[in-house]
Protein backbone atom coordinates (compact mmCIF):
# COMPACT_ATOMS: atom_id res chain seq x y z
CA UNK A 1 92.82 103.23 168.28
CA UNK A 2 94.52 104.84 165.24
CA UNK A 3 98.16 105.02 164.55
CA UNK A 4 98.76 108.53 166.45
CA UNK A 5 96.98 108.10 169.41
CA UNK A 6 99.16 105.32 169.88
CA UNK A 7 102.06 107.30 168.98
CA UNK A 8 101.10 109.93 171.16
CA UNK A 9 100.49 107.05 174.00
CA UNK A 10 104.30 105.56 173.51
CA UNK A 11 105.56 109.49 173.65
CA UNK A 12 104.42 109.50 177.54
CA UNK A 13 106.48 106.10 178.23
CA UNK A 14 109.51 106.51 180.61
CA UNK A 15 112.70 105.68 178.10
CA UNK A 16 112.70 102.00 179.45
CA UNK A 17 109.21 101.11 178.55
CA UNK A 18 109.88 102.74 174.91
CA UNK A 19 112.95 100.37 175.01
CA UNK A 20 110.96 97.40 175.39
CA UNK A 21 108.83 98.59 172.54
CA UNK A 22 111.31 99.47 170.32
CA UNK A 23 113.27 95.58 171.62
CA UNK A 24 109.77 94.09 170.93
CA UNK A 25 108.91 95.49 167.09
CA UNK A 26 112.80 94.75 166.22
CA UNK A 27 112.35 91.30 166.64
CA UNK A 28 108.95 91.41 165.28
CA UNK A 29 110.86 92.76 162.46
CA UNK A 30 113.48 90.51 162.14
CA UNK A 31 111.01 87.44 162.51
CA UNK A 32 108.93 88.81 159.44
CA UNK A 33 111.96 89.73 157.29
CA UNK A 34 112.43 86.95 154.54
CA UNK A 35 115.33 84.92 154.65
CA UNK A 36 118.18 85.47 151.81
CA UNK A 37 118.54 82.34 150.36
CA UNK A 38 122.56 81.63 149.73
CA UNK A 39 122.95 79.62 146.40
CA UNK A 40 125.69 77.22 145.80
CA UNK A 41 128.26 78.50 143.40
CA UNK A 42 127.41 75.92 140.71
CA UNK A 43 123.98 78.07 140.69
CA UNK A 44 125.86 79.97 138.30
CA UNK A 45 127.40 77.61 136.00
CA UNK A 46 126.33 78.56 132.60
CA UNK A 47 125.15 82.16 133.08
CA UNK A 48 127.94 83.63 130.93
CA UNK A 49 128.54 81.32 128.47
CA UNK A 50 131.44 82.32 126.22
CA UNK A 51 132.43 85.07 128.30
CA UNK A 52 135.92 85.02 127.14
CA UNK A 53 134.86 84.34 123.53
CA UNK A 54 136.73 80.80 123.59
CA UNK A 55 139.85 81.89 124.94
CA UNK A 56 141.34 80.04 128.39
CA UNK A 57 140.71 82.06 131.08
CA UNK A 58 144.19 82.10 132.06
CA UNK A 59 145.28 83.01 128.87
CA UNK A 60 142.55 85.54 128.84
CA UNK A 61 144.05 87.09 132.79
CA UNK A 62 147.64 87.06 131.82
CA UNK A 63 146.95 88.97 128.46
CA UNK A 64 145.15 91.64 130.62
CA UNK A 65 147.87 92.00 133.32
CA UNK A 66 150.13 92.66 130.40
CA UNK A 67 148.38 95.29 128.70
CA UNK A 68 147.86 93.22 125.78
CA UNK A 69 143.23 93.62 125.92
């Protein structure tokens, strides 16, 4: 069976049998969708080193709220 014969099969379904289909290759879906993986803040500890080219950071915020960049 190809891919439009079934198509054409799923066409002649009352609405709650395409339902189930539809239910069915969602979580089919879902199930074969990779996970994210959530990393830990400290994942990111070094990946801009010098970012504020040795100034505090605080330093660095309050000179930009004043104007002062």
């Amino acid at each position: 069976m190809n891919i439009q014969n079934l198509l054409h099969q799923i066409e002649i379904l009352t609405i709650d049998e395409q339902k189930t289909i539809l239910t069915f290759l969602t979580q089919k879906m879902e199930q074969s969708k990779p996970k994210k993986q959530r990393r830990k803040l400290s994942d990111f500890r070094g990946s801009a080193p010098n970012f504020f080219g040795g100034e505090d950071a605080q330093e660095w915020i309050s000179r930009l709220r004043s104007g002062n960049v």
